[in-house]
N, C-alpha and C. Protein backbone atom coordinates (compact mmCIF):
# COMPACT_ATOMS: atom_id res chain seq x y z
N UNK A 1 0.81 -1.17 0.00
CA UNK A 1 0.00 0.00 0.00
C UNK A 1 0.86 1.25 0.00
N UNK A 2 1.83 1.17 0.84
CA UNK A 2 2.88 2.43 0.81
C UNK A 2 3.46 2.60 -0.47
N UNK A 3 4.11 1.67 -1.28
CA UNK A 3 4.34 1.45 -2.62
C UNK A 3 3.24 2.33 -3.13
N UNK A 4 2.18 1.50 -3.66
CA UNK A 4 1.01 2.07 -3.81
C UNK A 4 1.33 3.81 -3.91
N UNK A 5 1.01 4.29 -3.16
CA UNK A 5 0.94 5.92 -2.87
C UNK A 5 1.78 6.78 -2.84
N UNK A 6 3.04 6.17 -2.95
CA UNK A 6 4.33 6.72 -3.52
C UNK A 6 4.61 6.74 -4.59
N UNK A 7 3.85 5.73 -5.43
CA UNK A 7 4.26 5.94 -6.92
C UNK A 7 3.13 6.70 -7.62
N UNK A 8 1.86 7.05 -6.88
CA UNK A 8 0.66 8.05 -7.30
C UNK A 8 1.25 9.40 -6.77
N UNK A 9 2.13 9.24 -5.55
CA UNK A 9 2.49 10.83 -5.80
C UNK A 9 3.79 11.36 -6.11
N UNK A 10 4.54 9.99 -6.70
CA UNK A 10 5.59 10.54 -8.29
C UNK A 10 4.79 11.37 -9.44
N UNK A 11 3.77 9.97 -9.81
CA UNK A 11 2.98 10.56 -11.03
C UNK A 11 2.70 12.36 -10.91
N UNK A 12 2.72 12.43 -9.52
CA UNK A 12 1.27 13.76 -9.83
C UNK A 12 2.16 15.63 -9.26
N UNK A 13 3.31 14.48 -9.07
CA UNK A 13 4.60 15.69 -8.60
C UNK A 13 4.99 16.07 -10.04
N UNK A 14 5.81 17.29 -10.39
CA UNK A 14 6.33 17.58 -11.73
C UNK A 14 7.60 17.73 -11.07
N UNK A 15 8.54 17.52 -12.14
CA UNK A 15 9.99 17.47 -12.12
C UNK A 15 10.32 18.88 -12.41
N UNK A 16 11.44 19.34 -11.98
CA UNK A 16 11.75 20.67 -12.69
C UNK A 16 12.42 20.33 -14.42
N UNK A 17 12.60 19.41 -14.50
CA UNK A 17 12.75 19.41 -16.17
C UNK A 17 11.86 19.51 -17.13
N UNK A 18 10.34 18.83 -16.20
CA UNK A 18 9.25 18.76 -17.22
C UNK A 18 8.89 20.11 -16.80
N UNK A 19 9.13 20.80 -15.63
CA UNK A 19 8.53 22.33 -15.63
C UNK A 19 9.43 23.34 -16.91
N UNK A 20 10.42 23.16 -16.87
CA UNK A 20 11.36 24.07 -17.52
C UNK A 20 10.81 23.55 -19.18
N UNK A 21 10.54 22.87 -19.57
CA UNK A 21 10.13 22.18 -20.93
C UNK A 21 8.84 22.77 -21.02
N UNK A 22 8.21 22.87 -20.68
CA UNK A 22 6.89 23.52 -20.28
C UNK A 22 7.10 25.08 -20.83
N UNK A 23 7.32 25.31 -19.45
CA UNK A 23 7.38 26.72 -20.09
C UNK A 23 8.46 27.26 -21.14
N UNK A 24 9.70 26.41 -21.84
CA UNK A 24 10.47 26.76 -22.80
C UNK A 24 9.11 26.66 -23.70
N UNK A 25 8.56 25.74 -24.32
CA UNK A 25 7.70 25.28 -25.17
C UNK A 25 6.85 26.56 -25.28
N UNK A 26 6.17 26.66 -24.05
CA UNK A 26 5.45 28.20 -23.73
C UNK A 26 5.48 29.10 -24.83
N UNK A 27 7.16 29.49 -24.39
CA UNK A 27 7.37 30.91 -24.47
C UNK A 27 7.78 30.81 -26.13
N UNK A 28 8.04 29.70 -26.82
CA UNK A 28 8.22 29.39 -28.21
C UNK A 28 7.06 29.71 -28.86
N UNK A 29 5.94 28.80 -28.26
CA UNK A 29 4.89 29.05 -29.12
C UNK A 29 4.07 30.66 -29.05
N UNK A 30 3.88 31.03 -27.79
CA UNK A 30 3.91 32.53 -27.51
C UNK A 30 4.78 33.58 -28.33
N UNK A 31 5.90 33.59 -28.97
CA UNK A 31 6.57 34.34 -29.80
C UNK A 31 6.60 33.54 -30.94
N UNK A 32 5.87 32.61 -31.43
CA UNK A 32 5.37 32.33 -32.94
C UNK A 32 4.08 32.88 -33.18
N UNK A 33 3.14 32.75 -32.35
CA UNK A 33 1.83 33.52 -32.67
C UNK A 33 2.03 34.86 -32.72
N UNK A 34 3.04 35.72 -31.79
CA UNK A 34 2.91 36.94 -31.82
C UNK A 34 3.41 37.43 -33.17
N UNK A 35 4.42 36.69 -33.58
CA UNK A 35 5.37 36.63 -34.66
C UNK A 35 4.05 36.72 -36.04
N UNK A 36 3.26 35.65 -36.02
CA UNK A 36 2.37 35.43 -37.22
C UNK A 36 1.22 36.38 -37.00
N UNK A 37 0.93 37.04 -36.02
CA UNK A 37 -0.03 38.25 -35.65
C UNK A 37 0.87 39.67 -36.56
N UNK A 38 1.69 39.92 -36.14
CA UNK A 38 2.47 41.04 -36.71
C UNK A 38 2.60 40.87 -38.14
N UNK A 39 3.10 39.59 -38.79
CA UNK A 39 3.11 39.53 -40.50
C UNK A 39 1.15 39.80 -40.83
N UNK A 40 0.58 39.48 -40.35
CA UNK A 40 -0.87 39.74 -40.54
C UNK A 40 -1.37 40.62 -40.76
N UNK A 41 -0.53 41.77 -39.42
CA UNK A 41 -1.26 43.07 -39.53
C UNK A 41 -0.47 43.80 -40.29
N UNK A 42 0.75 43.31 -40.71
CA UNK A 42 1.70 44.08 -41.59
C UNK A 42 1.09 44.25 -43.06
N UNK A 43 0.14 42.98 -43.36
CA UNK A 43 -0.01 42.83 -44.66
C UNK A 43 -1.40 42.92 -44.89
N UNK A 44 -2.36 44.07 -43.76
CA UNK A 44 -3.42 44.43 -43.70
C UNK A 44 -3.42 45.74 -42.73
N UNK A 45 -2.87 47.08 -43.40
CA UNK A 45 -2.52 48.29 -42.27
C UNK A 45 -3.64 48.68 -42.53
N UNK A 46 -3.79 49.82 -41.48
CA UNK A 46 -4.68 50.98 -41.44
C UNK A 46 -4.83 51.34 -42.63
N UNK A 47 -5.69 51.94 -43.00
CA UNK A 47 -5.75 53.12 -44.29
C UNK A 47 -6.83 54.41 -43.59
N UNK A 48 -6.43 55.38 -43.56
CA UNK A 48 -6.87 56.47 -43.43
C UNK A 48 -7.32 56.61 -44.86
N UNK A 49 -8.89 57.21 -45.18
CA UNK A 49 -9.38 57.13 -46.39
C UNK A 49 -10.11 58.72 -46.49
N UNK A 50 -9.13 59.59 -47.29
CA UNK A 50 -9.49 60.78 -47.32
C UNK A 50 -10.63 61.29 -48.30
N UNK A 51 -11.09 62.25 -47.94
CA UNK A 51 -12.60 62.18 -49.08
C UNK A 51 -11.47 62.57 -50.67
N UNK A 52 -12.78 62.41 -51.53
CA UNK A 52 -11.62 62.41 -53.13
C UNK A 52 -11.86 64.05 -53.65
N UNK A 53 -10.66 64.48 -54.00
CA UNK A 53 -10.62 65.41 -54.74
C UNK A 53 -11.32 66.71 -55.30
N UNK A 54 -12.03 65.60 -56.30
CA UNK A 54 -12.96 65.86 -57.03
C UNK A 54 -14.16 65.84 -56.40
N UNK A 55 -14.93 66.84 -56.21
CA UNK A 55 -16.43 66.71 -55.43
C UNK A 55 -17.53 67.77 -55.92
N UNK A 56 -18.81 67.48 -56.12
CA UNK A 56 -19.63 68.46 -56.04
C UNK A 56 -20.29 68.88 -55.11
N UNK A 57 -21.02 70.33 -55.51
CA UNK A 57 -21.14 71.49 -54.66
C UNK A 57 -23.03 71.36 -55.00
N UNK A 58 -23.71 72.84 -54.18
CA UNK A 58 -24.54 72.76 -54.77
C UNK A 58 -24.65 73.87 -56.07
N UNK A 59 -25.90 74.56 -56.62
CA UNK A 59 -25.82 74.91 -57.79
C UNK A 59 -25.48 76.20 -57.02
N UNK A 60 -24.80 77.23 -58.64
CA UNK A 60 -24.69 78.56 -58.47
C UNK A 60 -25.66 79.24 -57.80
N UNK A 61 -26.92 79.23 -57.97
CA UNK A 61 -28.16 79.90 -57.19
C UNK A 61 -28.07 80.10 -56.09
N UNK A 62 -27.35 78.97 -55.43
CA UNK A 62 -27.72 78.67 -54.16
C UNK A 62 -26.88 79.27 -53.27
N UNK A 63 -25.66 80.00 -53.82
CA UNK A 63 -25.21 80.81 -53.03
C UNK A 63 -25.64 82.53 -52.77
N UNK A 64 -25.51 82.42 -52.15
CA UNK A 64 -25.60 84.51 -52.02
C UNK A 64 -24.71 84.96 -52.87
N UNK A 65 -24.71 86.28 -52.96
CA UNK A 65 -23.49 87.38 -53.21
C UNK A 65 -22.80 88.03 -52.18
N UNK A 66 -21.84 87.47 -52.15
CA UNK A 66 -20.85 88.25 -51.08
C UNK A 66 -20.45 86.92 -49.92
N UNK A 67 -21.13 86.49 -50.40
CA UNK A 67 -20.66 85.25 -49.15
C UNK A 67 -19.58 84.32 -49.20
N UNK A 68 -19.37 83.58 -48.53
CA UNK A 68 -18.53 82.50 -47.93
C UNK A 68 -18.87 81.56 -47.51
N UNK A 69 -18.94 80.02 -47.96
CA UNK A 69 -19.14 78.89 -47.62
C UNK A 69 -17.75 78.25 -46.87
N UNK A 70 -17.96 77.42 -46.08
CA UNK A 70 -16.63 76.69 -45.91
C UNK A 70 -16.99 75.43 -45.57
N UNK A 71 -16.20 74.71 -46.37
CA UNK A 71 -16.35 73.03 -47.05
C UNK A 71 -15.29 72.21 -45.78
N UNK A 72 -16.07 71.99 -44.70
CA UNK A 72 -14.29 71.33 -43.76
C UNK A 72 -14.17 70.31 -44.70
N UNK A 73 -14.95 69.02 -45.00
CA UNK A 73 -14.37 68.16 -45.12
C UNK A 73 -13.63 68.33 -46.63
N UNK A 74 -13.67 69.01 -47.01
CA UNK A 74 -13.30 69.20 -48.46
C UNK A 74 -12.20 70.13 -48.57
N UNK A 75 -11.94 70.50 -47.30
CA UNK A 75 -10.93 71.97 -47.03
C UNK A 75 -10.83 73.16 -48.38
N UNK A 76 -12.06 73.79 -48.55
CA UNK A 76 -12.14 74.55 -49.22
C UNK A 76 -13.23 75.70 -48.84
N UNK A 77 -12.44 77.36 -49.45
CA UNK A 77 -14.14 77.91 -49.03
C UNK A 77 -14.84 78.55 -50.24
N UNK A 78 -15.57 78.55 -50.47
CA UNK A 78 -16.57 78.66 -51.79
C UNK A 78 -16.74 79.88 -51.61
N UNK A 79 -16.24 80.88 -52.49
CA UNK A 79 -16.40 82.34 -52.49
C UNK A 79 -17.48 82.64 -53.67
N UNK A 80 -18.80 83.52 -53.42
CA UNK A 80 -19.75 83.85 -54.73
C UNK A 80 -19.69 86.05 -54.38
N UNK A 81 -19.07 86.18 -55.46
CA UNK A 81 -18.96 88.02 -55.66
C UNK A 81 -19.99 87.85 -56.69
N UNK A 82 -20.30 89.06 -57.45
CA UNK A 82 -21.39 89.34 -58.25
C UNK A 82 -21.42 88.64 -59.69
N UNK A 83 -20.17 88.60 -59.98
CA UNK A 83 -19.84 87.22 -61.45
C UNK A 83 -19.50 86.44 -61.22
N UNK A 84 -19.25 85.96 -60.48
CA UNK A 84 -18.12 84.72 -60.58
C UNK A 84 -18.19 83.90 -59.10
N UNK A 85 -17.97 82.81 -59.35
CA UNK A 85 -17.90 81.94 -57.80
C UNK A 85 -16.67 81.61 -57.99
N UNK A 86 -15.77 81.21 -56.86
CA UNK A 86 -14.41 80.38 -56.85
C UNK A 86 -14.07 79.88 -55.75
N UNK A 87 -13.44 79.00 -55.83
CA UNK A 87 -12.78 78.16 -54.90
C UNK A 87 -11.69 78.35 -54.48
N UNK A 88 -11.39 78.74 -52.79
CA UNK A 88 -10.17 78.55 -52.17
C UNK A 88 -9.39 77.54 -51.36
N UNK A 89 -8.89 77.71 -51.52
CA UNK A 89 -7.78 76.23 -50.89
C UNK A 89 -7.75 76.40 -49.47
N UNK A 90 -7.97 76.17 -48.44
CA UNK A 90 -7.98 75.84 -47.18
C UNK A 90 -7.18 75.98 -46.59
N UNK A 91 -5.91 76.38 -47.23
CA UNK A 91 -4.35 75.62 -46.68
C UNK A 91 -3.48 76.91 -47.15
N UNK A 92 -2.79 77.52 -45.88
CA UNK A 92 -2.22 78.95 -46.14
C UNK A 92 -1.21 78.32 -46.31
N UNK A 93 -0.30 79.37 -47.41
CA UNK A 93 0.80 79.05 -48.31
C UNK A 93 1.95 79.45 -47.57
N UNK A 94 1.64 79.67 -45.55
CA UNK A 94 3.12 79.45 -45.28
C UNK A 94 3.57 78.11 -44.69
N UNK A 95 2.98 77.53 -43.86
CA UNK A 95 3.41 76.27 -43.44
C UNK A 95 2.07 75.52 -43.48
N UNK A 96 1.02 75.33 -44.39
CA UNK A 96 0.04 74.74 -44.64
C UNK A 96 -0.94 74.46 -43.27
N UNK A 97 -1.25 75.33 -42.71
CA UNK A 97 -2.24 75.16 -41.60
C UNK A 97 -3.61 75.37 -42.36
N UNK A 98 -4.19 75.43 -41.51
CA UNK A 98 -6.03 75.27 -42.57
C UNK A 98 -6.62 76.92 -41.04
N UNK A 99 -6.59 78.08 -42.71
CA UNK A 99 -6.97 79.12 -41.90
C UNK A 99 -8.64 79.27 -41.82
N UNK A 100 -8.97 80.19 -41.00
CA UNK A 100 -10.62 79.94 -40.47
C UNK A 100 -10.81 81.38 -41.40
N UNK A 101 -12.36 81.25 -41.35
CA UNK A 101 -13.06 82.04 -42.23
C UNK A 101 -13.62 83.43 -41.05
N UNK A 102 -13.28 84.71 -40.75
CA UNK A 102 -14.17 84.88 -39.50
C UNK A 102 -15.36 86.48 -40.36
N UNK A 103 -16.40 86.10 -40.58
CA UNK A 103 -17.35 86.64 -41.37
C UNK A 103 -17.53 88.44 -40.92
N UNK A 104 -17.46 88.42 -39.36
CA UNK A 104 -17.73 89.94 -38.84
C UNK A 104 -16.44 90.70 -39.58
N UNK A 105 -14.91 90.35 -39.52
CA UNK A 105 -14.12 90.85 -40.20
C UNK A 105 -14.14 90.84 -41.90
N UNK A 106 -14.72 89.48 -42.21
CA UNK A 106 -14.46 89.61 -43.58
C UNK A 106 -13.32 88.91 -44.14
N UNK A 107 -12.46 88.63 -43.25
CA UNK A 107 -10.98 88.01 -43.54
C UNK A 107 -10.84 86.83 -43.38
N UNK A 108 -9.44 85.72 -43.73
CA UNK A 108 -9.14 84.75 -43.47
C UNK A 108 -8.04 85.09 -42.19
N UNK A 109 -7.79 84.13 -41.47
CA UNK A 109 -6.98 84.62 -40.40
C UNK A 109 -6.17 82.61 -40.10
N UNK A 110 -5.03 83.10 -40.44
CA UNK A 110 -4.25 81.42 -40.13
C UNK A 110 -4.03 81.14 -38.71
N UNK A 111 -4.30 80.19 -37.91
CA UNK A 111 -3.85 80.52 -36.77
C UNK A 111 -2.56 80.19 -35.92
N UNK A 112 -1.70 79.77 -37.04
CA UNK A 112 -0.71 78.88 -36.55
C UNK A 112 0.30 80.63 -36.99
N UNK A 113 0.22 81.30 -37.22
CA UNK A 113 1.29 82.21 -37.52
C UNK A 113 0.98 83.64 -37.52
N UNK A 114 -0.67 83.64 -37.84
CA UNK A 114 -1.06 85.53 -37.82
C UNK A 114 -1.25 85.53 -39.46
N UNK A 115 -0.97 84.92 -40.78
CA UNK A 115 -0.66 85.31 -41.41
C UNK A 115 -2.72 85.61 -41.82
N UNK A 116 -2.84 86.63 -42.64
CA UNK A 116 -4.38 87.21 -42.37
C UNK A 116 -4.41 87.36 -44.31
N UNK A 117 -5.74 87.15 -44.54
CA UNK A 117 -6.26 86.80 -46.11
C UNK A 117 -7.41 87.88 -46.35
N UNK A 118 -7.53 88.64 -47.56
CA UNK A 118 -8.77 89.09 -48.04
C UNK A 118 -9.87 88.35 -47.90
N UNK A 119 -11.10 88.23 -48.26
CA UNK A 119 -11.58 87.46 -48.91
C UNK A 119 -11.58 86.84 -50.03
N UNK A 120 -11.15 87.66 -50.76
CA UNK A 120 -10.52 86.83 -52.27
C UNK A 120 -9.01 86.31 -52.34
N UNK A 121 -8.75 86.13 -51.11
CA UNK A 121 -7.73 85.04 -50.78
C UNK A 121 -6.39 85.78 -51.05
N UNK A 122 -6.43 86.98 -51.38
CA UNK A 122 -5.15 87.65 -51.23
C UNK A 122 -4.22 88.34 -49.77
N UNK A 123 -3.00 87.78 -49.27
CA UNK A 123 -2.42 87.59 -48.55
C UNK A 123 -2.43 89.45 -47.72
N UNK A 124 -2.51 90.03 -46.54
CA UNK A 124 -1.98 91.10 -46.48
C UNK A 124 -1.32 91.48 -45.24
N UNK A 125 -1.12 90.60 -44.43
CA UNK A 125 -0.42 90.13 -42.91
C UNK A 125 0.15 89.58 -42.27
N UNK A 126 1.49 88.92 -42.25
CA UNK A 126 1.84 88.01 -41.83
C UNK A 126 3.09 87.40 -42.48
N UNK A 127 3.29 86.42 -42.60
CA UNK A 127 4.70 85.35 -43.33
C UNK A 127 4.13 84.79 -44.42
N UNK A 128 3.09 84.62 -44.40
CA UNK A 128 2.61 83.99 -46.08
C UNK A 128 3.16 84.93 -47.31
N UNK A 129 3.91 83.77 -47.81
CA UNK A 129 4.83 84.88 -48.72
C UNK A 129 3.61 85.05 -50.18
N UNK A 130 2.88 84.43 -50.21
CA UNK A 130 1.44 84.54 -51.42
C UNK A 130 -0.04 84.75 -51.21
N UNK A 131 -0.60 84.78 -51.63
CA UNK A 131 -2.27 84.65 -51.45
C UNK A 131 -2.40 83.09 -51.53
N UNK A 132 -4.15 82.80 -50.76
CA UNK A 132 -4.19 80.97 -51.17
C UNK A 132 -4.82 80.81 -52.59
N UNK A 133 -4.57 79.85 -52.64
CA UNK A 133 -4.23 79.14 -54.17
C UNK A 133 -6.23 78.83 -54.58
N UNK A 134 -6.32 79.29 -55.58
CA UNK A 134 -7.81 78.89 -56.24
C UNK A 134 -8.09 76.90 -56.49
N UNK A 135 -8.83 76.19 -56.52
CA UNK A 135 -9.16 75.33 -57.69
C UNK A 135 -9.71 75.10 -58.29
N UNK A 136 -9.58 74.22 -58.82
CA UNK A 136 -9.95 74.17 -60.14
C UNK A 136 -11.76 74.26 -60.26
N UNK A 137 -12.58 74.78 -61.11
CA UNK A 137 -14.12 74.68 -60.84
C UNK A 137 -14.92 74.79 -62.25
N UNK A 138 -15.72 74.14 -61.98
CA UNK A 138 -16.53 73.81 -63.17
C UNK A 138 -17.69 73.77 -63.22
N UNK A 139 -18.88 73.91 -64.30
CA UNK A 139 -19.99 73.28 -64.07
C UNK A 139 -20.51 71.87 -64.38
N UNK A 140 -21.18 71.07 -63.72
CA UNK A 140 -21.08 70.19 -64.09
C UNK A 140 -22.54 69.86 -64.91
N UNK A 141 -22.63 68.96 -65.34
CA UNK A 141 -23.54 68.77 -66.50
C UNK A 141 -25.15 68.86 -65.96
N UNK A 142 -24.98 68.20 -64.56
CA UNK A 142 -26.30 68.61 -63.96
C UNK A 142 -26.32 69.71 -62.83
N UNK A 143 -26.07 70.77 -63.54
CA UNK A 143 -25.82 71.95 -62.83
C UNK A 143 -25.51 72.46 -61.54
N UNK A 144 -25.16 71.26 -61.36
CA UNK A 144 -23.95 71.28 -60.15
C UNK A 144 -22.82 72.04 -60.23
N UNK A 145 -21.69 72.56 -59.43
CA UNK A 145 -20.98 73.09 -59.41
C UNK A 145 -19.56 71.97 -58.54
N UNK A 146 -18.64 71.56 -59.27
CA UNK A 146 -17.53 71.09 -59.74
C UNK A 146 -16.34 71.82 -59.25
N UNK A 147 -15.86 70.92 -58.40
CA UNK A 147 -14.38 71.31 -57.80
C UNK A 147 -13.40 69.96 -57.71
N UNK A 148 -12.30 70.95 -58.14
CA UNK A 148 -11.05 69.75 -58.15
C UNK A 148 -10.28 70.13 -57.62
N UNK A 149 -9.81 69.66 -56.12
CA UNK A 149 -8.96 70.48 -55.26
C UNK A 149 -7.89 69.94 -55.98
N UNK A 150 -7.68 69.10 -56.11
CA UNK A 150 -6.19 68.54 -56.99
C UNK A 150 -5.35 68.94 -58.19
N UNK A 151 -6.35 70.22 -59.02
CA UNK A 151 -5.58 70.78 -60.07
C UNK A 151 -5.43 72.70 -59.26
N UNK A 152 -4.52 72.68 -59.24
CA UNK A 152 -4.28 74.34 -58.15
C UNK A 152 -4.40 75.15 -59.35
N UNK A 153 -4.75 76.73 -58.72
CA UNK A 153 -3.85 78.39 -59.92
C UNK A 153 -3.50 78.75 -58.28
N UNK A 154 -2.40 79.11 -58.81
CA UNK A 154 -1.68 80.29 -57.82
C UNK A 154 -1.77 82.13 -58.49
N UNK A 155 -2.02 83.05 -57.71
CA UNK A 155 -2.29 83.99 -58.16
C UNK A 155 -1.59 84.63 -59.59
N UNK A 156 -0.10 84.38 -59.33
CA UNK A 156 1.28 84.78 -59.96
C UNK A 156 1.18 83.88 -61.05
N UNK A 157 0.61 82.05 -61.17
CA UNK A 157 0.71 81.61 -62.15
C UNK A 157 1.83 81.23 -62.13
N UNK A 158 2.92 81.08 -61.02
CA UNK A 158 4.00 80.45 -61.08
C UNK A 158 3.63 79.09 -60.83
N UNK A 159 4.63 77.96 -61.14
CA UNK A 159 4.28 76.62 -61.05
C UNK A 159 5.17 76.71 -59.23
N UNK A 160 4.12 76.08 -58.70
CA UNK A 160 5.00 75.38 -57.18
C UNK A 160 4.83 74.14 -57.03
N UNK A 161 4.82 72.99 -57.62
CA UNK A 161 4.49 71.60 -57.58
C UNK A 161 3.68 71.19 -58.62
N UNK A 162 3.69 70.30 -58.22
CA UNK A 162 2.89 69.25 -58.86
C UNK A 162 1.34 69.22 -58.45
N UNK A 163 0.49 69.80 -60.17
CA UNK A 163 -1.15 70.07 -59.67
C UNK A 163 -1.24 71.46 -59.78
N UNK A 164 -0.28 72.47 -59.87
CA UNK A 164 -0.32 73.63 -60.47
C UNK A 164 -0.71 74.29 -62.13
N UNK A 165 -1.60 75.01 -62.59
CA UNK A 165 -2.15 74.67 -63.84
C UNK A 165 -1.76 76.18 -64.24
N UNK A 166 -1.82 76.89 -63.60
CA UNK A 166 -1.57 78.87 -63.96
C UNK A 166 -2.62 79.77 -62.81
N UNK A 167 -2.60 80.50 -63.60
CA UNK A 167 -3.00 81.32 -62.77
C UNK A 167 -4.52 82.07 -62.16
N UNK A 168 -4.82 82.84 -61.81
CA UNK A 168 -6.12 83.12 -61.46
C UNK A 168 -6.98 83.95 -62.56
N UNK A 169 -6.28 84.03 -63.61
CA UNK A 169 -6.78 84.41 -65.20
C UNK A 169 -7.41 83.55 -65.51
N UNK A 170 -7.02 82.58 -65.91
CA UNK A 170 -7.03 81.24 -66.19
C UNK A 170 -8.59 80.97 -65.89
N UNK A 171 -9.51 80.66 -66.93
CA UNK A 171 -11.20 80.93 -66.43
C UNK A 171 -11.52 79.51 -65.84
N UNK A 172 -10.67 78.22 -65.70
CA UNK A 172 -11.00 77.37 -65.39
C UNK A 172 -10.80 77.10 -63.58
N UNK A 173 -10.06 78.64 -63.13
CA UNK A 173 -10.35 79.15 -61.82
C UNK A 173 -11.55 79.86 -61.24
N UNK A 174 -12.40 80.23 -62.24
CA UNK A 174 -13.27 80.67 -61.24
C UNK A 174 -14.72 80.11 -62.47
N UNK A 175 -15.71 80.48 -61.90
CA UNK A 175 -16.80 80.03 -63.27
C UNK A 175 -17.35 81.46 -62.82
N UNK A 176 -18.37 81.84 -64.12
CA UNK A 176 -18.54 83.30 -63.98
C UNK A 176 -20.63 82.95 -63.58
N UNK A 177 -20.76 83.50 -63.23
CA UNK A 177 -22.55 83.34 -62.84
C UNK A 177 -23.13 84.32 -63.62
């Protein structure tokens, strides 16, 4: 009987070899899964999915005269004067911050620097060495109104990158009402 119960509590004791095997095994298979988790997510990242480009507006009518729309998600502000509507770029031409529209003044105002905008987007305060950049605008076939933030005019019509087309002459900067 002593036999007996000595060899049931061999069985049920662990050795430190079978402990150390144990947890070596563990910690193997634990840094293979983590291992095959990481190639997984490597080869399925995030995507931040920005709205596209190209977007429509509503029709010419529908704006006032004299006003100011501002498009956040589209980072643009929809300017309508007495001929013509146009599109401004969101993004002041000194270190690309996205300046606010403030209506009682009338002005654009950047807030990362002071640098301060007409309403027709011409620069007159600050470090912005230009006015902001127009885009591109169109009508579209169902009388929608058509913007392509992706093709720029810069006032001057100088090229600064890539997506620059000319200048604010250029009638495919503004559409006339």
């Amino acid at each position: 009987m002593d036999d007996e119960i000595a060899h049931k509590s061999d069985r049920m004791s662990v050795s430190r070899r079978n402990f150390l095997r144990t947890i070596g095994w563990g910690s193997i298979v634990a840094f293979l899964s983590g291992s095959l988790l990481a190639v997984v997510r490597y080869l399925f990242p995030k995507v931040s999915y920005e709205p596209s480009p190209s977007f429509k507006v509503q029709t010419p009518e529908d704006y006032e005269i004299g006003t100011v729309v501002v498009d956040k998600p589209h980072k643009v502000f929809i300017v309508r004067e007495e001929n013509i509507i146009y599109a401004l770029i969101a993004v002041c031409t000194h270190l690309g911050c996205t300046p606010r529209w403030f209506p009682d003044e009338g002005i654009f105002k950047c807030p990362c620097h002071g640098s301060r905008f007409y309403k027709n987007g011409i620069n007159f305060y600050g470090p912005a060495p230009r006015p902001l950049d127009r885009a591109f605008i169109t009508l579209a076939p169902d009388g929608r109104i058509l913007i392509d933030t992706s093709k720029k005019f810069s006032s001057d019509g100088r090229s600064y990158g890539e997506g620059y087309l000319g200048d604010w002459k250029d009638p495919r900067s503004y559409l006339e009402v």
